[in-house]
PDB file of N, CA and C in Angstrom:
ATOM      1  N   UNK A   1     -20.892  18.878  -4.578  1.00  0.00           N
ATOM      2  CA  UNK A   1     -20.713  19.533  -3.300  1.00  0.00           C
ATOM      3  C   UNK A   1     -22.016  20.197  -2.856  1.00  0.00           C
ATOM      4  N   UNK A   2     -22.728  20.642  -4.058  1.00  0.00           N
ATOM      5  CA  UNK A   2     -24.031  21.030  -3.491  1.00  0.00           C
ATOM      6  C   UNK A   2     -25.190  20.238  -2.624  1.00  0.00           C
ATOM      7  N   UNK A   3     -24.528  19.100  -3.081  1.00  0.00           N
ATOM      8  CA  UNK A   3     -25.909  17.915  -2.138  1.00  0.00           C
ATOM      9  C   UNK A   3     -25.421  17.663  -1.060  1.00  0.00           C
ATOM     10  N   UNK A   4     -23.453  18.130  -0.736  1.00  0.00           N
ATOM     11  CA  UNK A   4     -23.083  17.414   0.806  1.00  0.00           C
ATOM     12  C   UNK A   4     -24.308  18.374   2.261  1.00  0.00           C
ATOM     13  N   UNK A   5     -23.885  19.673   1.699  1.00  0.00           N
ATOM     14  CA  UNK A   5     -24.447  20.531   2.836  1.00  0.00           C
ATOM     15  C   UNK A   5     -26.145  20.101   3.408  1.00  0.00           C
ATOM     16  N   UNK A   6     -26.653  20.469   2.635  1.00  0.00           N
ATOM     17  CA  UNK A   6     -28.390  19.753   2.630  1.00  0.00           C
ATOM     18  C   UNK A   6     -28.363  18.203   3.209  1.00  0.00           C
ATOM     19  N   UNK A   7     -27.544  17.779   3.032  1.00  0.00           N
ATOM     20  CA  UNK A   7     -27.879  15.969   3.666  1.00  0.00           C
ATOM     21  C   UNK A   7     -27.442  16.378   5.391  1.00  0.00           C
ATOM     22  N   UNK A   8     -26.469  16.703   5.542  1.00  0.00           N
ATOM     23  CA  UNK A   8     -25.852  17.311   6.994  1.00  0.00           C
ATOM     24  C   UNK A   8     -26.483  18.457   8.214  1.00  0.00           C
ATOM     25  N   UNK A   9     -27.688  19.070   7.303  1.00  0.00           N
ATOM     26  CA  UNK A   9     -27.749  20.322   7.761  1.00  0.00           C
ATOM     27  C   UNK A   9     -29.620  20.208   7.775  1.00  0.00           C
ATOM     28  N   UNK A  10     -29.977  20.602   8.858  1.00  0.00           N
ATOM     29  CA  UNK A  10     -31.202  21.413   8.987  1.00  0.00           C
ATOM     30  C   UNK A  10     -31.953  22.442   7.967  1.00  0.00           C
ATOM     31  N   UNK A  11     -32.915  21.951   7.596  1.00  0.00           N
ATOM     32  CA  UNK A  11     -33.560  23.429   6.379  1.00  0.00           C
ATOM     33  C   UNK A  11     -33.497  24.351   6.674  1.00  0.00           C
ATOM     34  N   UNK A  12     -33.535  24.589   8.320  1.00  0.00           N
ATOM     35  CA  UNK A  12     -33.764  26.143   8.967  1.00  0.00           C
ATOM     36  C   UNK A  12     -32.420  26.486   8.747  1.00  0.00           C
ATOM     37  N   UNK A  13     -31.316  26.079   8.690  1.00  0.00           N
ATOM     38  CA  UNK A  13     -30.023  26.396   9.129  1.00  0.00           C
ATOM     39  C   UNK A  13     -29.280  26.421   7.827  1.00  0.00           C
ATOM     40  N   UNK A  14     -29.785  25.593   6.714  1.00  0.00           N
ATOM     41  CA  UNK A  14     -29.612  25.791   5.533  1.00  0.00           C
ATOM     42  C   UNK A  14     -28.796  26.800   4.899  1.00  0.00           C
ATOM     43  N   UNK A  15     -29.144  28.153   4.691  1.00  0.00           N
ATOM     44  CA  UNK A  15     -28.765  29.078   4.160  1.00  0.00           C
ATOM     45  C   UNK A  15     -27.430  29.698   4.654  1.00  0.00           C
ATOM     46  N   UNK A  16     -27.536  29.801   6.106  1.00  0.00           N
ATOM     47  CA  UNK A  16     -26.109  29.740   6.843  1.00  0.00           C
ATOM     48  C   UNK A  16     -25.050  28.998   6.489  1.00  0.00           C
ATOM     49  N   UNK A  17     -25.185  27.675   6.466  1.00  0.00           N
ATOM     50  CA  UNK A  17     -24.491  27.024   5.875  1.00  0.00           C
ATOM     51  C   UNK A  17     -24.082  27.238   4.639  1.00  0.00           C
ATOM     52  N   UNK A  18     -24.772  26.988   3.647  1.00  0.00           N
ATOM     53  CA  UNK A  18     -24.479  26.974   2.219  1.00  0.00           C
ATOM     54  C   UNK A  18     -23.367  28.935   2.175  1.00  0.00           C
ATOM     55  N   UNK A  19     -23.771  29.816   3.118  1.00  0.00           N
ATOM     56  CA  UNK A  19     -23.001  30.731   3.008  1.00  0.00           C
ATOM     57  C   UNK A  19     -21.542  30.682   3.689  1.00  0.00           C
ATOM     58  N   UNK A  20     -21.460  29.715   4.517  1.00  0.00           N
ATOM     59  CA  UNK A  20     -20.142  29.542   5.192  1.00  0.00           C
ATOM     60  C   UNK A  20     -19.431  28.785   4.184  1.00  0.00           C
ATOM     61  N   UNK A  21     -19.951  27.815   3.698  1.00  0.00           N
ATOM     62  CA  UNK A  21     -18.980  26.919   2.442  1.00  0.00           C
ATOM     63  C   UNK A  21     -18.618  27.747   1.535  1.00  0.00           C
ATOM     64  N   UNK A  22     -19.669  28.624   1.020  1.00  0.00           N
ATOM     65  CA  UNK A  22     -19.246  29.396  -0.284  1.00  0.00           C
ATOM     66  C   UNK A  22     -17.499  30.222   0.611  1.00  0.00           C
ATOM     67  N   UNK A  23     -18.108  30.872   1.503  1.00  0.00           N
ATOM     68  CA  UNK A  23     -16.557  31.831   2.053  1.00  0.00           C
ATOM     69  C   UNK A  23     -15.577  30.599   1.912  1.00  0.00           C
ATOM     70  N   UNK A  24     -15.705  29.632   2.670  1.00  0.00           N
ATOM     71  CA  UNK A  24     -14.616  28.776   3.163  1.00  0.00           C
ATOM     72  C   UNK A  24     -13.848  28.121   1.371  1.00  0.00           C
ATOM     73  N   UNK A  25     -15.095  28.234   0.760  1.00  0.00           N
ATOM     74  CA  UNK A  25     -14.618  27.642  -0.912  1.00  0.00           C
ATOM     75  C   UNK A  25     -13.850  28.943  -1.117  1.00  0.00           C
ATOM     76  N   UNK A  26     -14.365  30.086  -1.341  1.00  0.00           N
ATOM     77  CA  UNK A  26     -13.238  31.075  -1.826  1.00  0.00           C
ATOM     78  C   UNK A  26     -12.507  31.881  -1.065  1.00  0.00           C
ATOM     79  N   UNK A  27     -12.026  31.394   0.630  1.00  0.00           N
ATOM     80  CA  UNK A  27     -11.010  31.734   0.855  1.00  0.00           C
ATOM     81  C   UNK A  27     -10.053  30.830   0.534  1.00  0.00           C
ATOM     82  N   UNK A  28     -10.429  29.245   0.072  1.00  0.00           N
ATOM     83  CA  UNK A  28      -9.150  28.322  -0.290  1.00  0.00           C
ATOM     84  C   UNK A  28      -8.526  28.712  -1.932  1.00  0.00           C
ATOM     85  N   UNK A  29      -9.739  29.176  -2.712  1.00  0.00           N
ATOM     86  CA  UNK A  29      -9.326  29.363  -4.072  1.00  0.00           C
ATOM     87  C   UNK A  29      -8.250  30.518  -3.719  1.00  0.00           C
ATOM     88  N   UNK A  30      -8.458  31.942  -2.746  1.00  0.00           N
ATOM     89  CA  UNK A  30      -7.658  32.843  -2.916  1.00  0.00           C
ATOM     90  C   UNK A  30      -6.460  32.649  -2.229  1.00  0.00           C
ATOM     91  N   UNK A  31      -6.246  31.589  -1.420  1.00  0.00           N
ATOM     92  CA  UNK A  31      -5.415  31.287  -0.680  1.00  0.00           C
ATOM     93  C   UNK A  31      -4.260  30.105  -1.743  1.00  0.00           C
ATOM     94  N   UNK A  32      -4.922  29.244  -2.173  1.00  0.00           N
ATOM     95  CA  UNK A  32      -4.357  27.835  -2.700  1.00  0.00           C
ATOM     96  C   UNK A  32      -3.691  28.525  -3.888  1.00  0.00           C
ATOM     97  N   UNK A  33      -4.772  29.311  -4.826  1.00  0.00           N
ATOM     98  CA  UNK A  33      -3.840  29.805  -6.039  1.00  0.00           C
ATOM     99  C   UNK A  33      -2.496  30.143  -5.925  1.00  0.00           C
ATOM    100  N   UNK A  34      -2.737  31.165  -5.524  1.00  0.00           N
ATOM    101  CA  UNK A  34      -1.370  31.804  -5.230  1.00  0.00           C
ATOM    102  C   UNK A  34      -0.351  30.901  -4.737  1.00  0.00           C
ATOM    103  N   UNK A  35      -0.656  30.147  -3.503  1.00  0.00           N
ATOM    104  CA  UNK A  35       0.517  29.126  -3.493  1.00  0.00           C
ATOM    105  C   UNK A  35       1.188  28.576  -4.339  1.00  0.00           C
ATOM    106  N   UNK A  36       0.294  27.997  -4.584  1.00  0.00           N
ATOM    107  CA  UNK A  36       0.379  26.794  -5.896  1.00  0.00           C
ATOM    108  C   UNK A  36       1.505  27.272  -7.295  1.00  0.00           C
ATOM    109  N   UNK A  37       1.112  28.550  -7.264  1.00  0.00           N
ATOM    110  CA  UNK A  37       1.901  29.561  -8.350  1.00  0.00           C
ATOM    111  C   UNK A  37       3.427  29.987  -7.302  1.00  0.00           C
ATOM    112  N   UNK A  38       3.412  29.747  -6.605  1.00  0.00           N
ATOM    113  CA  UNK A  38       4.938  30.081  -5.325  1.00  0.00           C
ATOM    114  C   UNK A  38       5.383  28.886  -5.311  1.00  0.00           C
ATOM    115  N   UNK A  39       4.601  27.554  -5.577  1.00  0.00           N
ATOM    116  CA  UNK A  39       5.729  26.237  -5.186  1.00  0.00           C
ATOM    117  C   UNK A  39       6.074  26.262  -6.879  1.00  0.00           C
ATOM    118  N   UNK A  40       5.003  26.449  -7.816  1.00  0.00           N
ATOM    119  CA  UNK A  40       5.354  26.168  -9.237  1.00  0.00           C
ATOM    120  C   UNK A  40       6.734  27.239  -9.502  1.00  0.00           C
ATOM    121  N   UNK A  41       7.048  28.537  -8.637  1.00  0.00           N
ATOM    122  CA  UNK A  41       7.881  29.765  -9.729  1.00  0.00           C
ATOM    123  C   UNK A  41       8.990  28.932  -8.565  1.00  0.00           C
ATOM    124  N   UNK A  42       9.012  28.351  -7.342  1.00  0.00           N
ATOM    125  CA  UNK A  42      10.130  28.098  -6.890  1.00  0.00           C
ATOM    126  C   UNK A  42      10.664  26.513  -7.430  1.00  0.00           C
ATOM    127  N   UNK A  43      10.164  25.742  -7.898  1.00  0.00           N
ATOM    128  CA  UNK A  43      10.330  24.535  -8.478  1.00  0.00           C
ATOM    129  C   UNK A  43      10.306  24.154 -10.182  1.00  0.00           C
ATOM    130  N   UNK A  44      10.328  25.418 -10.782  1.00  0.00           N
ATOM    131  CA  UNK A  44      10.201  26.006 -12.190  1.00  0.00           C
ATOM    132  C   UNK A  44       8.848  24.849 -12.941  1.00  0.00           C
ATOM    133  N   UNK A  45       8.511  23.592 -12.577  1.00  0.00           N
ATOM    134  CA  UNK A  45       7.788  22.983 -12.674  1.00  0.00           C
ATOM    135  C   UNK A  45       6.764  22.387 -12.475  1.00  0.00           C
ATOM    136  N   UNK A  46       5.258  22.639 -13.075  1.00  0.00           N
ATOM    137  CA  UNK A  46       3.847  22.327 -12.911  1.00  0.00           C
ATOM    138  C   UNK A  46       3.659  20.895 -12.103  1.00  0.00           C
ATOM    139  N   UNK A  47       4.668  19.927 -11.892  1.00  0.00           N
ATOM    140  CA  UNK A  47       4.749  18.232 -11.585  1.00  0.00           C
ATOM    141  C   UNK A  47       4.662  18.661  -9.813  1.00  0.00           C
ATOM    142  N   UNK A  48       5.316  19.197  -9.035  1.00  0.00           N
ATOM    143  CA  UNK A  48       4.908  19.033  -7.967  1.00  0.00           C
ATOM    144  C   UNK A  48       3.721  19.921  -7.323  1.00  0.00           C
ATOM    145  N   UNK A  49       3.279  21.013  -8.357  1.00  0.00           N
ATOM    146  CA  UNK A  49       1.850  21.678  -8.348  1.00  0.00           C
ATOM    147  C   UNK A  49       0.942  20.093  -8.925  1.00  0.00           C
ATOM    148  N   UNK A  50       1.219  19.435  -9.069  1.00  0.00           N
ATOM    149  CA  UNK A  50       0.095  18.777  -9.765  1.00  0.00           C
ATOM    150  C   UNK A  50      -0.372  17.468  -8.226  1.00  0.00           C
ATOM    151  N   UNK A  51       0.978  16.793  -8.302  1.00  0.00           N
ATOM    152  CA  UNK A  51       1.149  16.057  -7.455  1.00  0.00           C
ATOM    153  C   UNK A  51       0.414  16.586  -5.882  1.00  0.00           C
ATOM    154  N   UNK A  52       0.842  17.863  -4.979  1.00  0.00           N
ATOM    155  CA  UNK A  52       0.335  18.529  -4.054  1.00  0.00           C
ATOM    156  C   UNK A  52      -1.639  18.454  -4.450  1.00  0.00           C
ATOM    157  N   UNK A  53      -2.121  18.669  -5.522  1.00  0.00           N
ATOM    158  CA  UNK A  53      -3.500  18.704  -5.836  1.00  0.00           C
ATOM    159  C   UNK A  53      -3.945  17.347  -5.327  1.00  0.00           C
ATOM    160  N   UNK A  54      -3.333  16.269  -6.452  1.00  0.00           N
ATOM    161  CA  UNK A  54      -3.292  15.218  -6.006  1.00  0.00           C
ATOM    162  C   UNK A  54      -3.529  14.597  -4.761  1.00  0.00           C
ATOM    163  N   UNK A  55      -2.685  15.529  -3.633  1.00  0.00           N
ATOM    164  CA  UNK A  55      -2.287  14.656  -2.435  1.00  0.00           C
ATOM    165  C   UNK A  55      -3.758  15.407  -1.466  1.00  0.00           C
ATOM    166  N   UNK A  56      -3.730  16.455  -1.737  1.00  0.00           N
ATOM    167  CA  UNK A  56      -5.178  16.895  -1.253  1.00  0.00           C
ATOM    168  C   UNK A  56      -7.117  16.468  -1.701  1.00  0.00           C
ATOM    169  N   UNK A  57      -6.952  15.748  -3.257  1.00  0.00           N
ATOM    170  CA  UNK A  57      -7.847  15.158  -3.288  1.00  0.00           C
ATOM    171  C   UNK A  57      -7.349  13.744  -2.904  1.00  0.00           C
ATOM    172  N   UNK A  58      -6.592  13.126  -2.400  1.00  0.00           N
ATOM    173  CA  UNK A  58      -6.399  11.898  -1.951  1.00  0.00           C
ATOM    174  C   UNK A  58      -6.865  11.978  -0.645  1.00  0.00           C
ATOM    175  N   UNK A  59      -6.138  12.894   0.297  1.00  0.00           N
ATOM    176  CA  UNK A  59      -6.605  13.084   1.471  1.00  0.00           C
ATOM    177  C   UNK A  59      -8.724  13.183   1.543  1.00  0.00           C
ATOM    178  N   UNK A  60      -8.965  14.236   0.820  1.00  0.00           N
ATOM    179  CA  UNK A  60     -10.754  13.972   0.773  1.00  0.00           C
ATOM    180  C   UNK A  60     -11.119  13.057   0.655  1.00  0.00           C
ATOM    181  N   UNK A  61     -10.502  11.711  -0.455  1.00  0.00           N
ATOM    182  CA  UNK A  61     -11.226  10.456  -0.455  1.00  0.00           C
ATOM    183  C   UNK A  61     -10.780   9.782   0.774  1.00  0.00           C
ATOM    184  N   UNK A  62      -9.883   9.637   1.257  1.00  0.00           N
ATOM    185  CA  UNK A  62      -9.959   9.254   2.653  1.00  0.00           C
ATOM    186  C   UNK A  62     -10.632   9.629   3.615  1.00  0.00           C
ATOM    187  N   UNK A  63     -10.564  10.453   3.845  1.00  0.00           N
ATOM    188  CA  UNK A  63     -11.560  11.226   4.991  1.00  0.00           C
ATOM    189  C   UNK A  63     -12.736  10.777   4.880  1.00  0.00           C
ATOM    190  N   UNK A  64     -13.624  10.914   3.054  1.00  0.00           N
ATOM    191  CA  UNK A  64     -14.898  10.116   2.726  1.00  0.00           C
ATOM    192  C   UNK A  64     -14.834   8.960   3.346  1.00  0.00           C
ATOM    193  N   UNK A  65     -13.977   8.318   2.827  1.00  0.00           N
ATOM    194  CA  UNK A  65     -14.180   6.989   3.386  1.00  0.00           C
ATOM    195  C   UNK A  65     -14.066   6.359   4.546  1.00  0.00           C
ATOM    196  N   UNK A  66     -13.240   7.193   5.550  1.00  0.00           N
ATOM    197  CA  UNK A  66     -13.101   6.733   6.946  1.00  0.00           C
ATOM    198  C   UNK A  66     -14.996   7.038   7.789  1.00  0.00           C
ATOM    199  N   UNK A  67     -15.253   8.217   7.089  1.00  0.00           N
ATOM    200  CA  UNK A  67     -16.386   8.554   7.381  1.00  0.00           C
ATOM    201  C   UNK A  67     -17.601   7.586   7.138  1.00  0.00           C
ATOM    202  N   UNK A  68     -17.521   7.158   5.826  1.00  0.00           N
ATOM    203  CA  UNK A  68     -18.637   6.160   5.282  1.00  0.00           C
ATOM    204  C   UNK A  68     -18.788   4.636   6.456  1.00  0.00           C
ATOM    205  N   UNK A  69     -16.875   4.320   6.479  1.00  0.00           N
ATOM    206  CA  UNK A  69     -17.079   3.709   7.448  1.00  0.00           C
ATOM    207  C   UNK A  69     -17.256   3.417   8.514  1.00  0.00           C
ATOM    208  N   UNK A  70     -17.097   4.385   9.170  1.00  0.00           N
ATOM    209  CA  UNK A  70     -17.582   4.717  10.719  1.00  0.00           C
ATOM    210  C   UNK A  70     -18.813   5.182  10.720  1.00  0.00           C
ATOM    211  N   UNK A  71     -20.051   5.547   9.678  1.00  0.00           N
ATOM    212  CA  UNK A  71     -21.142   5.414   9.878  1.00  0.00           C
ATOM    213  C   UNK A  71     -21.796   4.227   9.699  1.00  0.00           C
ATOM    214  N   UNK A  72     -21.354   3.215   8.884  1.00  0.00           N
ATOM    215  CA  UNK A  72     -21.801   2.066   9.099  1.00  0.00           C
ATOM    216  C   UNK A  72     -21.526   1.416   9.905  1.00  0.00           C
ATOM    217  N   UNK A  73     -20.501   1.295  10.317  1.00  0.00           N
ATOM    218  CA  UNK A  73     -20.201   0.485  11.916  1.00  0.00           C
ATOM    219  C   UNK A  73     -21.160   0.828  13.254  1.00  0.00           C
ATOM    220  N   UNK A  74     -21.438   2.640  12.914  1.00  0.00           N
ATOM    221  CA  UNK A  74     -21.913   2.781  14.056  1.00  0.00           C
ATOM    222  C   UNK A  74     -23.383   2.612  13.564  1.00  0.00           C
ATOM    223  N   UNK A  75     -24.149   2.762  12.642  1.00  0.00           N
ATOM    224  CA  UNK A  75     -25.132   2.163  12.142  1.00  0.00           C
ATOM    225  C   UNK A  75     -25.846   0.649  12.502  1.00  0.00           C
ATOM    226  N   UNK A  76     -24.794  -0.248  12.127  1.00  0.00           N
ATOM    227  CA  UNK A  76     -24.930  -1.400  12.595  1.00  0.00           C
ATOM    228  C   UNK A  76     -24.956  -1.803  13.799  1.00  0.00           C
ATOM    229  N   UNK A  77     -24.210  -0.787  14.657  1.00  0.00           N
ATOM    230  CA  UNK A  77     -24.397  -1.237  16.722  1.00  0.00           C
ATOM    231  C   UNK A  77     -25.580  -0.714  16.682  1.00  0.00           C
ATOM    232  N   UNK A  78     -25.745   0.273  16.036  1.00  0.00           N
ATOM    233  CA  UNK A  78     -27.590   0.853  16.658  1.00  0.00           C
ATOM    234  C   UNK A  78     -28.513  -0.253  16.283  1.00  0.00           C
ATOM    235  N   UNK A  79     -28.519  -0.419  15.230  1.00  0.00           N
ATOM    236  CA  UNK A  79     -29.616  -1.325  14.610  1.00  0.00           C
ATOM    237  C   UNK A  79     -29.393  -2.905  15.670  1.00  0.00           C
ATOM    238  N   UNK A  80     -28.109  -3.669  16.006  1.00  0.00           N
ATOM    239  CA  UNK A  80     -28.531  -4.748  16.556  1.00  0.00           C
ATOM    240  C   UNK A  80     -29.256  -4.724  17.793  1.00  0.00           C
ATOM    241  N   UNK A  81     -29.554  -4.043  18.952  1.00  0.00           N
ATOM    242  CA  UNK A  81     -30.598  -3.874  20.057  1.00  0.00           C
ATOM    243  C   UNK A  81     -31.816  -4.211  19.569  1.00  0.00           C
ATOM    244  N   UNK A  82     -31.922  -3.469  18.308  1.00  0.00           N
ATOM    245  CA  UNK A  82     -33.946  -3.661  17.914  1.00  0.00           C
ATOM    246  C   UNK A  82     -33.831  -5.048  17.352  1.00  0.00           C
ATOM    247  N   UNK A  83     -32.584  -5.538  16.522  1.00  0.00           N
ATOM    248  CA  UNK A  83     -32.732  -7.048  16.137  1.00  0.00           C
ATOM    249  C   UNK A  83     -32.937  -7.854  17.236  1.00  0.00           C
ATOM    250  N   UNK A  84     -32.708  -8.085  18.129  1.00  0.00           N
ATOM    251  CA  UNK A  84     -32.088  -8.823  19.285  1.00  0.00           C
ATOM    252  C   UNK A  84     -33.857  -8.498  19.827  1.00  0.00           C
ATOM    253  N   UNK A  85     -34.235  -7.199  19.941  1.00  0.00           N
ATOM    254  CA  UNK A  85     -35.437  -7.412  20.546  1.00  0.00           C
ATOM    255  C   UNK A  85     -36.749  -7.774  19.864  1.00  0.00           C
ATOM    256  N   UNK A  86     -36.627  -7.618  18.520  1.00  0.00           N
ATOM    257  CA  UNK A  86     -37.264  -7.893  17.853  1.00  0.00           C
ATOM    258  C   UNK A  86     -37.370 -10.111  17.207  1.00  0.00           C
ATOM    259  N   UNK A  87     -36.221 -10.372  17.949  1.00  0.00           N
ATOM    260  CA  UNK A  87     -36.424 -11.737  17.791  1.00  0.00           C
ATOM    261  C   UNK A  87     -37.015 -12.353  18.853  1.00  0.00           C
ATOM    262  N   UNK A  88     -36.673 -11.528  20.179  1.00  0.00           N
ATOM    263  CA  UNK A  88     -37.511 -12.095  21.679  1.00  0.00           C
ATOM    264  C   UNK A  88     -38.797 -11.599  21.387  1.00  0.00           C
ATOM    265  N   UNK A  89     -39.293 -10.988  20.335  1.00  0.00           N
ATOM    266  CA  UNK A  89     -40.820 -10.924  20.518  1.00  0.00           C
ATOM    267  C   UNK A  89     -41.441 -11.890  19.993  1.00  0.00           C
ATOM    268  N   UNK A  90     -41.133 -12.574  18.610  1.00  0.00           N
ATOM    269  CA  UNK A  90     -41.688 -13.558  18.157  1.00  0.00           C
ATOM    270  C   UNK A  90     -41.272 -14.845  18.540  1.00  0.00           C
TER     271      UNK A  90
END
């Protein structure tokens, strides 16, 4: 997580950042725990605390990946103009 911010972010702006993630990281830890311990004492069982984790790192790899792919798609429309002009030159 330390390398997402720096690839996204400006050096100048840097530090701002890296301080908004840290809050946003430990308002979810102080927020999520406790839940997590309210679905576990109302469901007497760790299986749908586990599963809910689960479904939230599932959701991140999606998101990654919708992302990865919509930068390459849009990657690839940018880049064909210079192909296209770069073949009418030679």
């Amino acid at each position: 997580m330390s390398l997402v911010i720096p690839t996204y972010v400006p050096l100048d702006r840097l530090a701002a950042a890296s301080g908004i993630q840290m809050m946003v990281n430990g308002i979810c830890i102080i927020i999520g725990g406790p839940l997590l311990g309210v679905v576990r004492d109302i469901t007497g069982s760790y299986s749908l605390c586990i599963i809910l984790m689960n479904c939230v790192t599932f959701t991140t790899v999606i998101m990654w990946t919708t992302e990865y792919v919509l930068r390459r798609y849009r990657n690839k429309e940018e880049n064909k103009p210079k192909e296209i002009a770069q073949e009418q030159d030679t």
